[in-house]
N, C-alpha and C. Protein backbone atom coordinates (compact mmCIF):
# COMPACT_ATOMS: atom_id res chain seq x y z
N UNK A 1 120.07 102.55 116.61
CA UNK A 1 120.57 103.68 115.82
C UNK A 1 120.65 104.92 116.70
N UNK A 2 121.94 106.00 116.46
CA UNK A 2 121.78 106.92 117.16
C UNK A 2 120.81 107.68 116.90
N UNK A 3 120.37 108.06 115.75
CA UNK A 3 119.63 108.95 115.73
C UNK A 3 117.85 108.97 116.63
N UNK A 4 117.07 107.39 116.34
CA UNK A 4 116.33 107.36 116.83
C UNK A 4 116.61 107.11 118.64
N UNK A 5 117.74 106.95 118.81
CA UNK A 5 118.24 106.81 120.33
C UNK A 5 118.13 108.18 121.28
N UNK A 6 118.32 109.25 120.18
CA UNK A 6 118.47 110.52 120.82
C UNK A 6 116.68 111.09 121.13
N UNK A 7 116.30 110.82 119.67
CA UNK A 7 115.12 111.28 119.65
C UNK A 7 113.90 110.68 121.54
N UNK A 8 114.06 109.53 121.15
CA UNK A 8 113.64 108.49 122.52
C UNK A 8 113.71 109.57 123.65
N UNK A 9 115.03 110.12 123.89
CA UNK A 9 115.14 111.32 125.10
C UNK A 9 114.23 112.30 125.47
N UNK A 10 113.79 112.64 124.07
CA UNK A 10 113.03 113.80 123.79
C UNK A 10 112.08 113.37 124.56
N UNK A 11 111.11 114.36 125.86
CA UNK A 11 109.97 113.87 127.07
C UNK A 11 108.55 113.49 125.98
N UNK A 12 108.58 115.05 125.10
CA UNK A 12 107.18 115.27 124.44
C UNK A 12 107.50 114.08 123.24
N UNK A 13 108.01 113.54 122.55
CA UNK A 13 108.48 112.69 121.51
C UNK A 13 108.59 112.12 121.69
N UNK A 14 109.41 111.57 123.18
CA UNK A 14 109.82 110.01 123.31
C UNK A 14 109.10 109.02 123.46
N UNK A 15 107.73 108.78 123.31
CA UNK A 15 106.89 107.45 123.75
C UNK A 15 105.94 108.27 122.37
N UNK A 16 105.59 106.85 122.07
CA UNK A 16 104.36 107.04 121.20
C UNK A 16 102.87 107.30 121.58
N UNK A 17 102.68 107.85 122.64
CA UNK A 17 101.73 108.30 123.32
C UNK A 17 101.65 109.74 123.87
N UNK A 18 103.43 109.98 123.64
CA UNK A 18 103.61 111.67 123.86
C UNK A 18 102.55 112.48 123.92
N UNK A 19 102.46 113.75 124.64
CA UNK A 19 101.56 114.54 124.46
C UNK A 19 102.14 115.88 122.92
N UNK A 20 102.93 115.52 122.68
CA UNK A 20 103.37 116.30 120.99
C UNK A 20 102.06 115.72 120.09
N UNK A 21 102.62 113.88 120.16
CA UNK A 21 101.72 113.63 118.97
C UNK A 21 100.17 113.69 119.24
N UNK A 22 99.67 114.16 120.28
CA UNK A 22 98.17 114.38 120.17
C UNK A 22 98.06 115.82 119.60
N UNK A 23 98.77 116.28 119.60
CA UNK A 23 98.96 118.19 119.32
C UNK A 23 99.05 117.75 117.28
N UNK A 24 99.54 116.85 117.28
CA UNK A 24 100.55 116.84 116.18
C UNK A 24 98.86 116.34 114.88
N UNK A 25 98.66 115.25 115.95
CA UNK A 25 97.28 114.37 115.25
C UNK A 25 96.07 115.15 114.68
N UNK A 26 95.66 116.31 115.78
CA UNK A 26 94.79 117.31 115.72
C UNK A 26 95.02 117.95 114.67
N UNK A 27 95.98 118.09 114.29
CA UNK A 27 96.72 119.42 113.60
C UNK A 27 96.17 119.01 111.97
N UNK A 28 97.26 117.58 111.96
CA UNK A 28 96.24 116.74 111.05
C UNK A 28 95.60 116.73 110.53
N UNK A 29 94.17 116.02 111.57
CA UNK A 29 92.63 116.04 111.26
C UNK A 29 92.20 117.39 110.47
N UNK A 30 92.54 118.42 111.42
CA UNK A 30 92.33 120.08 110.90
C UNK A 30 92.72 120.21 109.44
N UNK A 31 93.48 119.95 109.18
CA UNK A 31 93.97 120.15 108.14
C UNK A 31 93.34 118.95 107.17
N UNK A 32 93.34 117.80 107.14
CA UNK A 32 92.37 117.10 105.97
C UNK A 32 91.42 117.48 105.77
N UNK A 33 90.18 118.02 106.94
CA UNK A 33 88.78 118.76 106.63
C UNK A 33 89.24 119.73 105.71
N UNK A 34 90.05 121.31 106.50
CA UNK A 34 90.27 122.10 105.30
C UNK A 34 90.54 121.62 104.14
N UNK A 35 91.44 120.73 103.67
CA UNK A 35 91.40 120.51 102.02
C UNK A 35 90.12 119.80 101.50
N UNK A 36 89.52 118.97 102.49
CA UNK A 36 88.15 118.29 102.13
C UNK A 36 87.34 119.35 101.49
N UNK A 37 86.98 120.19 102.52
CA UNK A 37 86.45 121.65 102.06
C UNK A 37 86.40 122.62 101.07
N UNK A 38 87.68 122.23 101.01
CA UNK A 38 88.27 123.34 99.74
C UNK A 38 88.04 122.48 98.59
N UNK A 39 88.03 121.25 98.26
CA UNK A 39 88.13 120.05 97.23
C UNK A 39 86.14 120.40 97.00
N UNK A 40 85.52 120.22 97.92
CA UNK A 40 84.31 120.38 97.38
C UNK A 40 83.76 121.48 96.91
N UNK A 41 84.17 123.14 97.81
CA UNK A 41 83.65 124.13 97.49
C UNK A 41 84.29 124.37 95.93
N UNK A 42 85.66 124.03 95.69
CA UNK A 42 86.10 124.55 94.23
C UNK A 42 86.31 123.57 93.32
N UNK A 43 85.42 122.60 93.58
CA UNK A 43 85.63 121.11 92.56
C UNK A 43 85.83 121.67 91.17
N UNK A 44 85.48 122.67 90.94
CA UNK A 44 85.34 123.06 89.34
C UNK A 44 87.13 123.59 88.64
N UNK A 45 87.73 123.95 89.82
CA UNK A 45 88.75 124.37 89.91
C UNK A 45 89.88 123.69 89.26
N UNK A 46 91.09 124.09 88.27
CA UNK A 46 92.04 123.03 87.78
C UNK A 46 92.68 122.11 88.36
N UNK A 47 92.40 122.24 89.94
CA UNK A 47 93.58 121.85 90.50
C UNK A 47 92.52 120.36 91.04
N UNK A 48 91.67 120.68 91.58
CA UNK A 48 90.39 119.18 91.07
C UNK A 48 89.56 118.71 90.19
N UNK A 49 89.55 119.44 88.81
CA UNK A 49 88.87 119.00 87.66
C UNK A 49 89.43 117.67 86.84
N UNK A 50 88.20 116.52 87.13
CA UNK A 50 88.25 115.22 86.80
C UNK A 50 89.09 114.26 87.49
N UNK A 51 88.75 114.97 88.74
CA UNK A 51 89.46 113.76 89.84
C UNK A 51 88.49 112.92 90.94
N UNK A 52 86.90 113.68 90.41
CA UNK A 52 86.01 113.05 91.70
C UNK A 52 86.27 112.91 93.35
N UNK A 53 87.23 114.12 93.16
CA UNK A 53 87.60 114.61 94.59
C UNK A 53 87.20 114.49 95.82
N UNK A 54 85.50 115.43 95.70
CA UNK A 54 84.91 115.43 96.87
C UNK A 54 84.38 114.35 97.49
N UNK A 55 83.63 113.39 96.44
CA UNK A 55 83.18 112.34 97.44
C UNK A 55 84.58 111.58 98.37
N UNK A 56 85.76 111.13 97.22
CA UNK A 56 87.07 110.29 97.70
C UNK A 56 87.30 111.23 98.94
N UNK A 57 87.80 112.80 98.92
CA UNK A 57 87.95 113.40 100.66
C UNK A 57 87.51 113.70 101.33
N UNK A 58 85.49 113.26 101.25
CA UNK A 58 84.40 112.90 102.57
C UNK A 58 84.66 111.35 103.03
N UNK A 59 85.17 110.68 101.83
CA UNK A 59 85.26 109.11 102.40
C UNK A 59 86.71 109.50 103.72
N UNK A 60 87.68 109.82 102.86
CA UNK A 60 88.94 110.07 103.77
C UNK A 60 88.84 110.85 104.99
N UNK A 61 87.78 111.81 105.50
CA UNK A 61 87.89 112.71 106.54
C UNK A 61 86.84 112.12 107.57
N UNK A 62 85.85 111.46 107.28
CA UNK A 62 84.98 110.87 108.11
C UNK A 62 85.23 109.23 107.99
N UNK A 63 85.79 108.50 107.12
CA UNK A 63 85.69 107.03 107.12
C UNK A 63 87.34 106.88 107.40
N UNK A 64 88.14 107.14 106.47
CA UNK A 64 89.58 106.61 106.44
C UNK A 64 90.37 106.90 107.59
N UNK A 65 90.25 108.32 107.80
CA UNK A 65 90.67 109.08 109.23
C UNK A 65 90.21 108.40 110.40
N UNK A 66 89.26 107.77 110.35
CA UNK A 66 88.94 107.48 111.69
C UNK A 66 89.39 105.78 111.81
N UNK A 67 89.78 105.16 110.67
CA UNK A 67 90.06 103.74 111.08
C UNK A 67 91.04 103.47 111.93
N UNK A 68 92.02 103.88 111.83
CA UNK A 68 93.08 104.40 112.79
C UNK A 68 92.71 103.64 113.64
N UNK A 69 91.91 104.26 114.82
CA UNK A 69 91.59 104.62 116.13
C UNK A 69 90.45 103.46 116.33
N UNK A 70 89.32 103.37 115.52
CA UNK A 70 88.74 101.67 115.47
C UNK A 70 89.08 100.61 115.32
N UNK A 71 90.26 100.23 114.41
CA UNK A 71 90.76 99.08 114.62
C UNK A 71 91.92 98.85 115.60
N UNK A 72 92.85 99.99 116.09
CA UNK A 72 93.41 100.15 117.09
C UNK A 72 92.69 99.65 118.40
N UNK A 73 91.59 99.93 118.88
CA UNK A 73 90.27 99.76 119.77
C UNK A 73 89.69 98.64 119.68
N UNK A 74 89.72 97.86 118.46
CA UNK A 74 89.13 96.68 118.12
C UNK A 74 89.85 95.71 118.27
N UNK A 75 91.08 96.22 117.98
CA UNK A 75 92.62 94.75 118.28
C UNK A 75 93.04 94.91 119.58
N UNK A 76 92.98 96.10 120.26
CA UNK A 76 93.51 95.86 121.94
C UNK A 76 92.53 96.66 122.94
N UNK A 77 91.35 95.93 122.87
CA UNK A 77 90.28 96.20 123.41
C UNK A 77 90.76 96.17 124.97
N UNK A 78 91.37 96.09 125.80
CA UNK A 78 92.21 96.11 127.08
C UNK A 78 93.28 96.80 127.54
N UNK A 79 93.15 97.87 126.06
CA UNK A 79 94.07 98.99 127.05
C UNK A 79 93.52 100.31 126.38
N UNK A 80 94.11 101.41 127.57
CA UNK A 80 93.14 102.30 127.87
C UNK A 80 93.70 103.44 126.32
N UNK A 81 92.91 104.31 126.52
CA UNK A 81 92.87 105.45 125.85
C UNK A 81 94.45 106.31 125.89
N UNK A 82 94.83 106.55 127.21
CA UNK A 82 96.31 107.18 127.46
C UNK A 82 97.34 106.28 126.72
N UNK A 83 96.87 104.73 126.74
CA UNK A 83 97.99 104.11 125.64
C UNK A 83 98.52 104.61 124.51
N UNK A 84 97.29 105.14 124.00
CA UNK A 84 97.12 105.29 122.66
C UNK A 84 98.51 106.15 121.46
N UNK A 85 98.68 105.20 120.83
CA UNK A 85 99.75 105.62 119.76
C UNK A 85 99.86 106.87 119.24
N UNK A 86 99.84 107.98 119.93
CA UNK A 86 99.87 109.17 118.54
C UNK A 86 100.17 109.08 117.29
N UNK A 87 101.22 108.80 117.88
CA UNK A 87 102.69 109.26 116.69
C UNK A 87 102.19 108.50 115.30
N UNK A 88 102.25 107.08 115.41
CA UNK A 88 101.96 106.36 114.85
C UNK A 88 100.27 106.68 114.02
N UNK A 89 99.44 107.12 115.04
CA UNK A 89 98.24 107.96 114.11
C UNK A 89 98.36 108.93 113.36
N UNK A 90 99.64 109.95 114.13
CA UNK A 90 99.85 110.77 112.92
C UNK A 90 100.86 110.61 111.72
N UNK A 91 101.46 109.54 111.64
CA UNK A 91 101.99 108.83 110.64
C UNK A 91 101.11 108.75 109.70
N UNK A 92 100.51 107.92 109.94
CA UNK A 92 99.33 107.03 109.42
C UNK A 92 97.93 108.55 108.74
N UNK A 93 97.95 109.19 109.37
CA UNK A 93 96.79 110.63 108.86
C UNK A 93 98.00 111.58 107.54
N UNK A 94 99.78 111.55 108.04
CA UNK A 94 100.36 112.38 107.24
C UNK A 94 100.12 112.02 105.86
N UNK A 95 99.87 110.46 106.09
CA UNK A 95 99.71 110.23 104.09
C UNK A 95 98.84 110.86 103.20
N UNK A 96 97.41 110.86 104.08
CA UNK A 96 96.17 111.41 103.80
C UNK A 96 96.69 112.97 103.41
N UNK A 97 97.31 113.68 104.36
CA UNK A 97 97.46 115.25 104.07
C UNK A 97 98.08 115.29 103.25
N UNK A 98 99.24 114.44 103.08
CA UNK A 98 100.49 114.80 101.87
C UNK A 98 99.52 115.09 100.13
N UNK A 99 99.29 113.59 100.15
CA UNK A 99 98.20 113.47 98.88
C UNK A 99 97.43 114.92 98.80
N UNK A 100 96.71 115.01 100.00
CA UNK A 100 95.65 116.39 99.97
C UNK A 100 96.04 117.43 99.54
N UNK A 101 96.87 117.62 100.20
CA UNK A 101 98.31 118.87 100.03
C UNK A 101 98.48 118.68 98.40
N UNK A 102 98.58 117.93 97.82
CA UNK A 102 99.32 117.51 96.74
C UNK A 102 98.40 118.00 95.65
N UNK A 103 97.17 118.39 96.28
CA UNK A 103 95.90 118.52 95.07
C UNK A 103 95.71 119.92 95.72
N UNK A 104 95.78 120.49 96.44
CA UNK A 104 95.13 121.61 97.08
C UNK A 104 95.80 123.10 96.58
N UNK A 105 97.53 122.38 96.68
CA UNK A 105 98.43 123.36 96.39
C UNK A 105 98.55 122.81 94.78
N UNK A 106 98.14 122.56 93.82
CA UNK A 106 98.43 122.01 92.84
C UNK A 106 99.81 121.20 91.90
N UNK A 107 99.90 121.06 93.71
CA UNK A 107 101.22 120.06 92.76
C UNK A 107 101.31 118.61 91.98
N UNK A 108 99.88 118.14 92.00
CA UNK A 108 99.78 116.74 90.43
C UNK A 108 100.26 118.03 89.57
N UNK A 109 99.08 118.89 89.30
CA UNK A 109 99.49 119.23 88.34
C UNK A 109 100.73 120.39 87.82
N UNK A 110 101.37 120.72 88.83
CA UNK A 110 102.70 121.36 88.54
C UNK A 110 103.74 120.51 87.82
N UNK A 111 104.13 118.92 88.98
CA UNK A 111 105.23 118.07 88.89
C UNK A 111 104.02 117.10 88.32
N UNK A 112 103.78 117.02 87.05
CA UNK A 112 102.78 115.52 86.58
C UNK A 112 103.80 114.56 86.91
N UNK A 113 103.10 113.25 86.98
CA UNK A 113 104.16 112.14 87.58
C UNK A 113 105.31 111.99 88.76
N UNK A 114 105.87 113.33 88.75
CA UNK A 114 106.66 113.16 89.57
C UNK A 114 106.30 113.05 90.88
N UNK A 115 104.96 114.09 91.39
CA UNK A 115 104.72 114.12 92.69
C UNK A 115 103.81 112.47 92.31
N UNK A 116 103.16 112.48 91.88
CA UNK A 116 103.01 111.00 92.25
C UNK A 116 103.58 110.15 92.50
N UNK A 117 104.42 109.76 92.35
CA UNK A 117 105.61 109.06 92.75
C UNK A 117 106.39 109.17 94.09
N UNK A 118 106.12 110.38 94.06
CA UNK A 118 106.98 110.76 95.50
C UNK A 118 105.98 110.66 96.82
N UNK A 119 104.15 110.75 96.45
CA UNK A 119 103.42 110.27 97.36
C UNK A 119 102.94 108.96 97.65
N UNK A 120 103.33 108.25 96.25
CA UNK A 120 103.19 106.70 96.48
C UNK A 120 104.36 106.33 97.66
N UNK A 121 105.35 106.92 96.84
CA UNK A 121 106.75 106.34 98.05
C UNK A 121 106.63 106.09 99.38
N UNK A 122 106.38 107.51 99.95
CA UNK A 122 105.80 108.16 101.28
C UNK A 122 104.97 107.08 101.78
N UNK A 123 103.67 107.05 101.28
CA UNK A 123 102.53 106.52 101.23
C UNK A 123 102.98 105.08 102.17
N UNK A 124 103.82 104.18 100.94
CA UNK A 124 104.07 102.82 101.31
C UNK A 124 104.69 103.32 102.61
N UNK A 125 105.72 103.88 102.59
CA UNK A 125 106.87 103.25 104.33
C UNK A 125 106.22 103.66 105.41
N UNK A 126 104.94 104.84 105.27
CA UNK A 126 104.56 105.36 106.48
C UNK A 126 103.71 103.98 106.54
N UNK A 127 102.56 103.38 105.68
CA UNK A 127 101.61 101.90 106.24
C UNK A 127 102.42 101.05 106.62
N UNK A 128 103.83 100.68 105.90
CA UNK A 128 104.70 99.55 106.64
C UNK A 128 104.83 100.23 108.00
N UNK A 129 105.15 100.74 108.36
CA UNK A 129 105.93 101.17 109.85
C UNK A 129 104.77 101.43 110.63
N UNK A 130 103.31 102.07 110.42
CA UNK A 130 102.29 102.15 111.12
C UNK A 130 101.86 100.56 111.29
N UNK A 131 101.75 99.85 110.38
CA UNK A 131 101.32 97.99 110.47
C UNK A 131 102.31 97.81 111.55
N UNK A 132 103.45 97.86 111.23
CA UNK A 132 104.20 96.71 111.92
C UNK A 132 104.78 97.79 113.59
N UNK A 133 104.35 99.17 113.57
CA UNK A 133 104.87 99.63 115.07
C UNK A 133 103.30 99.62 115.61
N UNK A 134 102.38 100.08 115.11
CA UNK A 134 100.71 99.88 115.88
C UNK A 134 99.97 99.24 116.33
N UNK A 135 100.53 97.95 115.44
CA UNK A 135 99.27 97.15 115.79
C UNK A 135 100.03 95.53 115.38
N UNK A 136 101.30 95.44 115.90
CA UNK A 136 102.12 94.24 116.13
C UNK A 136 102.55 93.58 115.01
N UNK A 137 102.51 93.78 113.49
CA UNK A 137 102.89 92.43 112.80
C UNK A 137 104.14 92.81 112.70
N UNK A 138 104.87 91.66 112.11
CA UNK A 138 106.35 91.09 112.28
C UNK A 138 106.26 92.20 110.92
N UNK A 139 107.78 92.44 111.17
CA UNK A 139 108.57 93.43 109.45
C UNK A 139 107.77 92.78 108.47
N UNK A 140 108.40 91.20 108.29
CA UNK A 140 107.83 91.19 107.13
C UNK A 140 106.34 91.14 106.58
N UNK A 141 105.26 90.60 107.76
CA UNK A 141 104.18 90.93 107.42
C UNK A 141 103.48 92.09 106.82
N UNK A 142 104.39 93.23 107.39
CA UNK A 142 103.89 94.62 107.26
C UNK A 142 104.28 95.12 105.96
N UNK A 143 105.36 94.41 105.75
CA UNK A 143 105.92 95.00 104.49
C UNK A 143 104.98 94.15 103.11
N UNK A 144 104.55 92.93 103.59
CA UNK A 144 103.45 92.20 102.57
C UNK A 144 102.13 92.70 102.29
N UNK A 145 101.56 93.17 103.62
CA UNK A 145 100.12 93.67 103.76
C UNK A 145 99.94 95.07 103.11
N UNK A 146 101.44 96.00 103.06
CA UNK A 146 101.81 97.33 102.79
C UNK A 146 101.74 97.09 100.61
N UNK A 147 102.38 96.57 100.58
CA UNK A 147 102.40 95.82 99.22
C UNK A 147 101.36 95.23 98.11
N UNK A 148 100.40 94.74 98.84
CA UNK A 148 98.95 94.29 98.78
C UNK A 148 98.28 95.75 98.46
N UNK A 149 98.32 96.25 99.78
CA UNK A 149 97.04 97.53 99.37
C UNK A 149 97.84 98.40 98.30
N UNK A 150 99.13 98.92 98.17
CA UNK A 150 99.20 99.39 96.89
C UNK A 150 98.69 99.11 95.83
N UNK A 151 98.73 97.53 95.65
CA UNK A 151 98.48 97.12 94.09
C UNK A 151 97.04 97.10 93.85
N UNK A 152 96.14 97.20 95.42
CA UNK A 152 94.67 97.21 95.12
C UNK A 152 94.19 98.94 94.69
N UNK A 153 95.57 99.81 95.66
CA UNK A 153 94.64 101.16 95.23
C UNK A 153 95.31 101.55 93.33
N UNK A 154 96.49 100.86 93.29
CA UNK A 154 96.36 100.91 91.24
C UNK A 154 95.78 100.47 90.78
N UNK A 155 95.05 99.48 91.28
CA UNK A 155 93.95 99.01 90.21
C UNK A 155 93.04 99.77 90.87
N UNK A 156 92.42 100.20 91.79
CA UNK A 156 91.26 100.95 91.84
C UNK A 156 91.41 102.45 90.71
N UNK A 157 92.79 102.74 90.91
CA UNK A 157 92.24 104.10 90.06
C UNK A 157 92.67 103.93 88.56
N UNK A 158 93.43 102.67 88.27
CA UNK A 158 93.09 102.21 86.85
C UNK A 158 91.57 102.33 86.13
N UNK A 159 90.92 101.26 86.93
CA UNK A 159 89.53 101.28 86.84
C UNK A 159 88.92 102.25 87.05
N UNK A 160 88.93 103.18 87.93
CA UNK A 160 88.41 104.23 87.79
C UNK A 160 88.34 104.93 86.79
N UNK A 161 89.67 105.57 86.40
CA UNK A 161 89.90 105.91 85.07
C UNK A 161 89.03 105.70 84.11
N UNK A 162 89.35 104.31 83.94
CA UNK A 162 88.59 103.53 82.60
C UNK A 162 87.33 103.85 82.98
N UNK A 163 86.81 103.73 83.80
CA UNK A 163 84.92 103.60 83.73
C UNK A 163 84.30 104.23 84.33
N UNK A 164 84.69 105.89 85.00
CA UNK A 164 84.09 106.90 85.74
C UNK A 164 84.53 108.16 85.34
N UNK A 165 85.69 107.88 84.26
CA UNK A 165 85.69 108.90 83.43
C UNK A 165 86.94 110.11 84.33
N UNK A 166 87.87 109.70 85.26
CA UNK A 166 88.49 110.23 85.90
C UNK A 166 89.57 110.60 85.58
N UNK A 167 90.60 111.69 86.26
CA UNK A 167 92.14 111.16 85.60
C UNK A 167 93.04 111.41 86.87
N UNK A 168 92.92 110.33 86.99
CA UNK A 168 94.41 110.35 88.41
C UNK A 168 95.57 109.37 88.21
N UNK A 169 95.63 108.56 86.63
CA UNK A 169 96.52 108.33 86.51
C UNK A 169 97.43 108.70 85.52
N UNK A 170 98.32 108.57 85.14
CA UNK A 170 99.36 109.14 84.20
C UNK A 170 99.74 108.50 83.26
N UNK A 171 99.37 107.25 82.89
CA UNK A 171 100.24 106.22 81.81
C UNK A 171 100.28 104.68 82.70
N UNK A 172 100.53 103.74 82.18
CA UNK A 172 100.70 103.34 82.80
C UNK A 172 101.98 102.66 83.10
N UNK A 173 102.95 103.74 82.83
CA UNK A 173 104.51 103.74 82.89
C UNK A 173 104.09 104.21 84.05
N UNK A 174 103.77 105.62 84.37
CA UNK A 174 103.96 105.78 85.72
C UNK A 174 103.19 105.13 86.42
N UNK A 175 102.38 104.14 86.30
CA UNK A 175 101.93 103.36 87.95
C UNK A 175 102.93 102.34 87.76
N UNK A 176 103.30 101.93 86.23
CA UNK A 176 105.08 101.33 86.85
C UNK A 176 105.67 101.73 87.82
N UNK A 177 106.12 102.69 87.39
CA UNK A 177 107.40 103.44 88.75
C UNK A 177 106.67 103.68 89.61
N UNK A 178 105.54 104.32 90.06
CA UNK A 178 104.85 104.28 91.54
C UNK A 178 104.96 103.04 92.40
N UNK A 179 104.48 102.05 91.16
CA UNK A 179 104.73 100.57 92.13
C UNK A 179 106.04 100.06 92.67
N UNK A 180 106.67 100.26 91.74
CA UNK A 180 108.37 100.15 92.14
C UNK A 180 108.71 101.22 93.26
N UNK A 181 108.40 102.42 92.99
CA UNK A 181 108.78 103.51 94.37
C UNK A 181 108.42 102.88 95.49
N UNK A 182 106.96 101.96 95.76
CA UNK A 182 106.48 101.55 96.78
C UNK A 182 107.21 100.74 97.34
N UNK A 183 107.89 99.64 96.60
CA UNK A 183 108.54 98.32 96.74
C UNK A 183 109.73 98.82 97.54
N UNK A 184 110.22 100.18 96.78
CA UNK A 184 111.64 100.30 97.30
C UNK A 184 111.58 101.06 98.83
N UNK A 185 110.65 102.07 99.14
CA UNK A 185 110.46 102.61 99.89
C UNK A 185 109.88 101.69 101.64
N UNK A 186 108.90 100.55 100.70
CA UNK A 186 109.07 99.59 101.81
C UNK A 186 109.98 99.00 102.26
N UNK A 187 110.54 98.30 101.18
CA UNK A 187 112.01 97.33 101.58
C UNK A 187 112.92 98.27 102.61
N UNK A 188 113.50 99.89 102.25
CA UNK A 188 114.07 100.79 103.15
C UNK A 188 113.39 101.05 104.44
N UNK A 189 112.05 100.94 104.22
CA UNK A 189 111.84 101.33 105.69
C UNK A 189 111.80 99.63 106.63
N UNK A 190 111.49 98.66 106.12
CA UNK A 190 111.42 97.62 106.52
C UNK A 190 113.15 97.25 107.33
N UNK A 191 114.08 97.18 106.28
CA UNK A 191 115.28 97.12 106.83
C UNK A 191 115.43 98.08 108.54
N UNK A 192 115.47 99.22 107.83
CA UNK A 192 115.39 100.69 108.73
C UNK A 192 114.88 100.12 110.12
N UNK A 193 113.61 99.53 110.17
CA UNK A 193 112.43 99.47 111.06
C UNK A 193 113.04 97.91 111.72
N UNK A 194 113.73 97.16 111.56
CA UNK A 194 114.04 95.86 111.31
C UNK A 194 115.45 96.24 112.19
N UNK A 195 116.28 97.02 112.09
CA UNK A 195 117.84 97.43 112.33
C UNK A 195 117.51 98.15 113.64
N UNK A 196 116.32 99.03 113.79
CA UNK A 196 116.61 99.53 115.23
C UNK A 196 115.76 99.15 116.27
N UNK A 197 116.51 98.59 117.12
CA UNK A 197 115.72 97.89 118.24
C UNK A 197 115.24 99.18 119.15
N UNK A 198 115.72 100.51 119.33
CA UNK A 198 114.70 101.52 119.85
C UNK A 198 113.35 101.63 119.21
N UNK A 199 113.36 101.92 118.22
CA UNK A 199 111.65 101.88 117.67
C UNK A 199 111.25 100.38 117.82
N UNK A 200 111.54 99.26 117.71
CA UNK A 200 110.75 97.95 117.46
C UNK A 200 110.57 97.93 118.96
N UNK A 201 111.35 98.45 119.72
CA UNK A 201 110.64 98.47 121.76
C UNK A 201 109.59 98.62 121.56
N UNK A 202 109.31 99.90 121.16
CA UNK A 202 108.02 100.78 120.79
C UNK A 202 106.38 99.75 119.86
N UNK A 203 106.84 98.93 119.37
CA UNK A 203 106.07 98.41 119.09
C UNK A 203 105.34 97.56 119.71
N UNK A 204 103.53 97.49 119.25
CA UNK A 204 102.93 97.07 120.14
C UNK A 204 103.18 95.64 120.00
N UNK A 205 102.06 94.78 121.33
CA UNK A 205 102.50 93.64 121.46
C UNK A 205 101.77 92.55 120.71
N UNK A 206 102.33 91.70 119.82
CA UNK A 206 101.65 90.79 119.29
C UNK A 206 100.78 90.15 119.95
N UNK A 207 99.14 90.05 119.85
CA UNK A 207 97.96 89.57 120.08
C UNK A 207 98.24 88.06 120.17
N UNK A 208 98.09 87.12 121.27
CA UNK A 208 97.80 85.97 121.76
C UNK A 208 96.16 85.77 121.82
N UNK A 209 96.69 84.14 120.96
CA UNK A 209 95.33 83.65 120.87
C UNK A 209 95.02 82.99 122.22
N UNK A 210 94.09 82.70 123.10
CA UNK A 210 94.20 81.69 123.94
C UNK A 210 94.05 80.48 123.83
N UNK A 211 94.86 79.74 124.67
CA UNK A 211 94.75 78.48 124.33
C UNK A 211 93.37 77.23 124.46
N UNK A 212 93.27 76.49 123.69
CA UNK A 212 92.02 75.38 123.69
C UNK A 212 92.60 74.77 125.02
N UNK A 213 91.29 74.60 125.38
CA UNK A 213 91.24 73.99 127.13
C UNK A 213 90.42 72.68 126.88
């Protein structure tokens, strides 16, 4: 594709190891603590009342944030640190902020449903494209494994709902359409991700088992 063809040119952009996306990653991190922060100091606040906020964005700023970079480390234990994917980390951290963003600036509750929907969307194509450009699986794996954890985090906050007394969901028309936004948003980025052989370069290399001797 031209567009990602041009981008490739770009020195600070063009490799997923750029020195942008370490600028970019930081920026990030910075920014999930601040809303972490802000989620606990004003839990009482409309914009987090009955969402059990603070513990879910200490799990996300010290546990979720950092998986990234451990299982990255854990699957290609043989290459160095300068390898390392930015871009693709800060893919993978933008979901975290968007959501954050989404509670901080009060937009659940400005756009009810709608911004949900529009962060589920997000949500899915950035894990397909982080699975399948980070850490090697084929399109369609990524787009299966991407698919999977959606339907585990609707039922987590179904259940939640029901039995912790929370409200982060809307009906369950809208985790209809969230789930469907996901489906569609994968399938587009899957194609997308599938069609351009500049980004799939970019992807890492599928893990070999060794062979029985």
């Amino acid at each position: 594709m031209a567009w990602s063809s041009g981008l490739e040119r770009v020195p600070l952009i063009g490799a997923t190891h750029a020195p942008a996306g370490k600028i970019v990653n930081l920026l990030l991190r910075l920014a999930i603590f601040a809303m972490s922060v802000d989620a606990i100091v004003h839990s009482g606040d409309a914009r987090f009342a009955g969402k059990a906020l603070a513990p879910r964005d200490v799990i996300i700023s010290f546990g979720l944030a950092m998986l990234f970079p451990l299982f990255w480390k854990l699957r290609y234990q043989r290459r160095q640190w300068h390898e390392y994917p930015w871009w693709f980390d800060s893919l993978y951290l933008s979901m975290f902020a968007f959501d954050m963003a989404g509670n901080s600036f009060g937009l659940y509750n400005a756009y009810i449903g709608e911004f949900n929907d529009v962060t589920h969307t997000y949500g899915n194509g950035a894990v397909m494209i982080v699975l399948a450009g980070a850490f090697g699986f084929t399109t369609l794996e990524a787009m299966g494994i991407t698919t999977m954890l959606h339907l585990v985090l609707q039922v987590e906050e179904y259940y939640g709902d029901k039995f912790l007394g929370t409200h982060n969901i809307v009906g369950m028309e809208g985790e209809y359409q969230q789930f469907i936004g996901g489906l569609v948003a994968v399938t587009v980025c899957g194609i997308i991700w599938y069609s351009s052989s500049g980004w799939r370069e970019k992807r890492a290399k599928r893990l070999r088992l060794p062979k029985d001797r």
